[in-house]
N, C-alpha and C. Protein backbone atom coordinates (compact mmCIF):
# COMPACT_ATOMS: atom_id res chain seq x y z
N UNK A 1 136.65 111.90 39.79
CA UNK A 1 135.79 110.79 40.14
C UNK A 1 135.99 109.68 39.12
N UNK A 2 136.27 108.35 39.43
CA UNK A 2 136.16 107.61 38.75
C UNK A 2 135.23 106.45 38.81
N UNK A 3 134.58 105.96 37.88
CA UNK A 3 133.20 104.77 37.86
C UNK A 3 133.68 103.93 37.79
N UNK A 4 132.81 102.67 38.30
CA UNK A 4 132.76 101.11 38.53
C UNK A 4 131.45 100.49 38.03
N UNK A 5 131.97 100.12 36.87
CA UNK A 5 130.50 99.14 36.17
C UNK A 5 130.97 98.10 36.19
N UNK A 6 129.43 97.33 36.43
CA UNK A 6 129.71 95.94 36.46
C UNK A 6 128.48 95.23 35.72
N UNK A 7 128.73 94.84 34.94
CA UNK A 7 127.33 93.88 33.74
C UNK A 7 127.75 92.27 34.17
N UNK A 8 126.18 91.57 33.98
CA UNK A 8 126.38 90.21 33.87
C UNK A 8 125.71 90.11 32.59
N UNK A 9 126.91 89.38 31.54
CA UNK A 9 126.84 89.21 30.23
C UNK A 9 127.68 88.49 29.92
N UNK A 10 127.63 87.88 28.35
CA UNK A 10 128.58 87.39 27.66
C UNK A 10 129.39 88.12 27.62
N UNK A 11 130.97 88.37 27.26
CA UNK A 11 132.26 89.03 26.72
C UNK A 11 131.51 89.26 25.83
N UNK A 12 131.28 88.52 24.58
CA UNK A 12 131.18 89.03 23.03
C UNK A 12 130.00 89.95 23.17
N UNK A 13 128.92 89.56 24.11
CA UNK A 13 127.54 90.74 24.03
C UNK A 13 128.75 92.19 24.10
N UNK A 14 129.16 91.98 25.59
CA UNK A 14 129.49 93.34 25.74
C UNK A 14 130.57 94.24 25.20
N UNK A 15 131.43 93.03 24.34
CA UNK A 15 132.39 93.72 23.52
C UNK A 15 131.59 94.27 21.98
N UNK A 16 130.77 93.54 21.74
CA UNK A 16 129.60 94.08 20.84
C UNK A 16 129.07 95.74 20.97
N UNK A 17 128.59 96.12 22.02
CA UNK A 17 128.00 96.77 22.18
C UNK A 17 129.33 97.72 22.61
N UNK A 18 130.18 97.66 22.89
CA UNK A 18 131.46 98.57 23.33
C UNK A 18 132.19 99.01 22.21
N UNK A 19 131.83 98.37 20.95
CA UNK A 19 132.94 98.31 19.51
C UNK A 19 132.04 99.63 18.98
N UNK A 20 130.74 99.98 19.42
CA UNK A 20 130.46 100.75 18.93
C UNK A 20 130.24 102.67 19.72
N UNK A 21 130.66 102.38 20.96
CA UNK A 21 130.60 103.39 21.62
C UNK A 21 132.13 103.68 21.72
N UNK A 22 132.37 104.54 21.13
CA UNK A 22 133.98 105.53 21.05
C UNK A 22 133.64 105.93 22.33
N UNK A 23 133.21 106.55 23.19
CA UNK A 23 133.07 107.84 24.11
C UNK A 23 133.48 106.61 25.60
N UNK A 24 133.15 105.18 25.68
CA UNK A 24 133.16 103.97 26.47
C UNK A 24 134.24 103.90 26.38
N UNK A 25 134.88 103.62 24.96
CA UNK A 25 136.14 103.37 24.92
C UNK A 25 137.35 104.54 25.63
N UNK A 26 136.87 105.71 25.54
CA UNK A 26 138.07 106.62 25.55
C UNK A 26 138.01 106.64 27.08
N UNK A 27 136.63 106.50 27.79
CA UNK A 27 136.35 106.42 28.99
C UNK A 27 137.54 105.39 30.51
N UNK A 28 137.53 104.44 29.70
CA UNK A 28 137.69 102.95 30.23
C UNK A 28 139.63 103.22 29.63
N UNK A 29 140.19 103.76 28.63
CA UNK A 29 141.40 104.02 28.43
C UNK A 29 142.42 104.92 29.09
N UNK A 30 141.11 106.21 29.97
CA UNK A 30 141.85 107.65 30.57
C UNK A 30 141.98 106.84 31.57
N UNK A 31 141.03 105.88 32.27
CA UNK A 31 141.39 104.71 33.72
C UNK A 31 140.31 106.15 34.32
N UNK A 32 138.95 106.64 33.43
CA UNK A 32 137.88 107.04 34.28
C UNK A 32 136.65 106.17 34.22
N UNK A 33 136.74 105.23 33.87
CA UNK A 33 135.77 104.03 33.86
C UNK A 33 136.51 102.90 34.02
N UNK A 34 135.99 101.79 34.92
CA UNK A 34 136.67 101.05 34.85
C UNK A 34 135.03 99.69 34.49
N UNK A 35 135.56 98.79 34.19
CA UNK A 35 134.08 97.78 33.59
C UNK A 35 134.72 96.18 34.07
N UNK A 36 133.71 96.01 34.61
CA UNK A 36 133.65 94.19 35.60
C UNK A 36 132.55 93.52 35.11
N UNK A 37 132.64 92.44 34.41
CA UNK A 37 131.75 91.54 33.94
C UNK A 37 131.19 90.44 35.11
N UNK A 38 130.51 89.80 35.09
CA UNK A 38 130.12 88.38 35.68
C UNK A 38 130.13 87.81 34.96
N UNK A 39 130.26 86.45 34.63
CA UNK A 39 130.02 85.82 33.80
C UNK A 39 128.71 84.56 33.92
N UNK A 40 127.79 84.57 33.74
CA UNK A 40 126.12 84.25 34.18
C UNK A 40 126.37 82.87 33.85
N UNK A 41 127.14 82.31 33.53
CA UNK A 41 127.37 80.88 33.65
C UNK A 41 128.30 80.25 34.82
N UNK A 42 129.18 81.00 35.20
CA UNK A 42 130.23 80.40 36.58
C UNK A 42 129.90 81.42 37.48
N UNK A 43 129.88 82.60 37.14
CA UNK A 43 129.76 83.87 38.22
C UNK A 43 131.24 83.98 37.97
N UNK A 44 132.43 83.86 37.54
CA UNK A 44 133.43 84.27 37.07
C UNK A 44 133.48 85.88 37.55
N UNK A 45 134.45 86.57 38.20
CA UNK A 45 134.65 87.99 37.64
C UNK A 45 135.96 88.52 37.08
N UNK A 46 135.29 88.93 35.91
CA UNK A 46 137.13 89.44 34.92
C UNK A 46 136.57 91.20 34.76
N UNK A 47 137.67 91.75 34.84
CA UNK A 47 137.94 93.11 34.73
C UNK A 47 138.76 93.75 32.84
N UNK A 48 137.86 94.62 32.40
CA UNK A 48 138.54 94.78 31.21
C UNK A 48 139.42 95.70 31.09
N UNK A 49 140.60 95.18 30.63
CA UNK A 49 141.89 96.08 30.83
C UNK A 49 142.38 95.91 29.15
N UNK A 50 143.40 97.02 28.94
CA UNK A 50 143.63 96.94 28.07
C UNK A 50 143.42 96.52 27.02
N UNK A 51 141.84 96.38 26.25
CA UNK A 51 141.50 95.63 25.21
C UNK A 51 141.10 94.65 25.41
N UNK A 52 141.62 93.86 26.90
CA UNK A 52 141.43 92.12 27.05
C UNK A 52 140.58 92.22 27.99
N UNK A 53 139.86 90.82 28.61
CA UNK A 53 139.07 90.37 29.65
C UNK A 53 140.11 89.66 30.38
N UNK A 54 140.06 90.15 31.84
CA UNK A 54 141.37 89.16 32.49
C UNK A 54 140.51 89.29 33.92
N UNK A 55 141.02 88.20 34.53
CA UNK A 55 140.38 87.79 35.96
C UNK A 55 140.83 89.30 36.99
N UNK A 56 139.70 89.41 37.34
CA UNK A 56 139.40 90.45 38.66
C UNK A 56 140.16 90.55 40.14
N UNK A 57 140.05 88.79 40.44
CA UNK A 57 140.76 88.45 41.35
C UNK A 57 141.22 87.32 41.05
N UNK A 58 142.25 86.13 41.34
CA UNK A 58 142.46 84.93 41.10
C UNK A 58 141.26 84.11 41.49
N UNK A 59 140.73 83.43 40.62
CA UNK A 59 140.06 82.62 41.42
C UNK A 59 138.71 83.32 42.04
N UNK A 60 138.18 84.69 41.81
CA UNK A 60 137.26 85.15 41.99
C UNK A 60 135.45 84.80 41.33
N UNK A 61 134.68 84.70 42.34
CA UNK A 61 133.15 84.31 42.18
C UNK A 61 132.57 84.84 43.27
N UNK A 62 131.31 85.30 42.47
CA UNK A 62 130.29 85.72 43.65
C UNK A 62 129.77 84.26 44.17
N UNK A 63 129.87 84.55 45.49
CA UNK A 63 129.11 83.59 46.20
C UNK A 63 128.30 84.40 47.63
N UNK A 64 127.67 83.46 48.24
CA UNK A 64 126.93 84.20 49.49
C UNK A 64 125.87 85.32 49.35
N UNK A 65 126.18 86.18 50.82
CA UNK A 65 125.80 87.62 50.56
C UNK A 65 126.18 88.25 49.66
N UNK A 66 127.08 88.53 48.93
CA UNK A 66 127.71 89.23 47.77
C UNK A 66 127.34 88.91 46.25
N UNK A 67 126.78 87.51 46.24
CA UNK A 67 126.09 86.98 45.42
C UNK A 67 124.44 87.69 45.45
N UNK A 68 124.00 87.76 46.30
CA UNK A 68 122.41 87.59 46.63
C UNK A 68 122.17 89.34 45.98
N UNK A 69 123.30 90.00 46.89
CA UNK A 69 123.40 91.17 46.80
C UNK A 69 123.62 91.73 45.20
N UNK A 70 124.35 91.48 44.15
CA UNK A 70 124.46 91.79 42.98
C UNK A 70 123.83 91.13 42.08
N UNK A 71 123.44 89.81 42.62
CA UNK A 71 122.57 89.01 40.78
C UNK A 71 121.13 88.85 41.26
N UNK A 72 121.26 89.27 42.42
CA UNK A 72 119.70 88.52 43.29
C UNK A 72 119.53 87.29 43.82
N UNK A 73 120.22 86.39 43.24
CA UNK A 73 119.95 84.84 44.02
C UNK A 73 121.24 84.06 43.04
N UNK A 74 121.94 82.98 43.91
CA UNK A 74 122.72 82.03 43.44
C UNK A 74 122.15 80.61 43.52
């Protein structure tokens, strides 16, 4: 089984809080966690891969139903 998290946060909050959980890290490295940010200022979505924050999709944002549905309101 593998997980899909998704936080709306700063990068630095959540790289903050990730610098200190080893067990996240080893998680998100085997490719049994995978972690999707929003970004609460554009709605941006980047996916963390390898150490880095990189876009999810080109050009990807919640908008619409999909918006309403994950942040509550746009």
């Amino acid at each position: 089984m593998v997980g899909l998290l998704g936080i709306e946060a700063p990068r630095a909050a959540i790289d903050t809080v990730m610098g200190g959980r080893e067990i996240v890290r080893q998680l998100m490295g085997n490719g049994w966690l995978h972690l999707f940010r929003i970004d609460p200022q554009t709605s941006a979505i980047e996916q963390h891969r390898h150490g880095t924050w990189v876009a999810a999709v080109d050009g990807a944002r919640l908008s619409g139903s999909g918006c309403k549905a994950l942040q509550g309101t746009c």
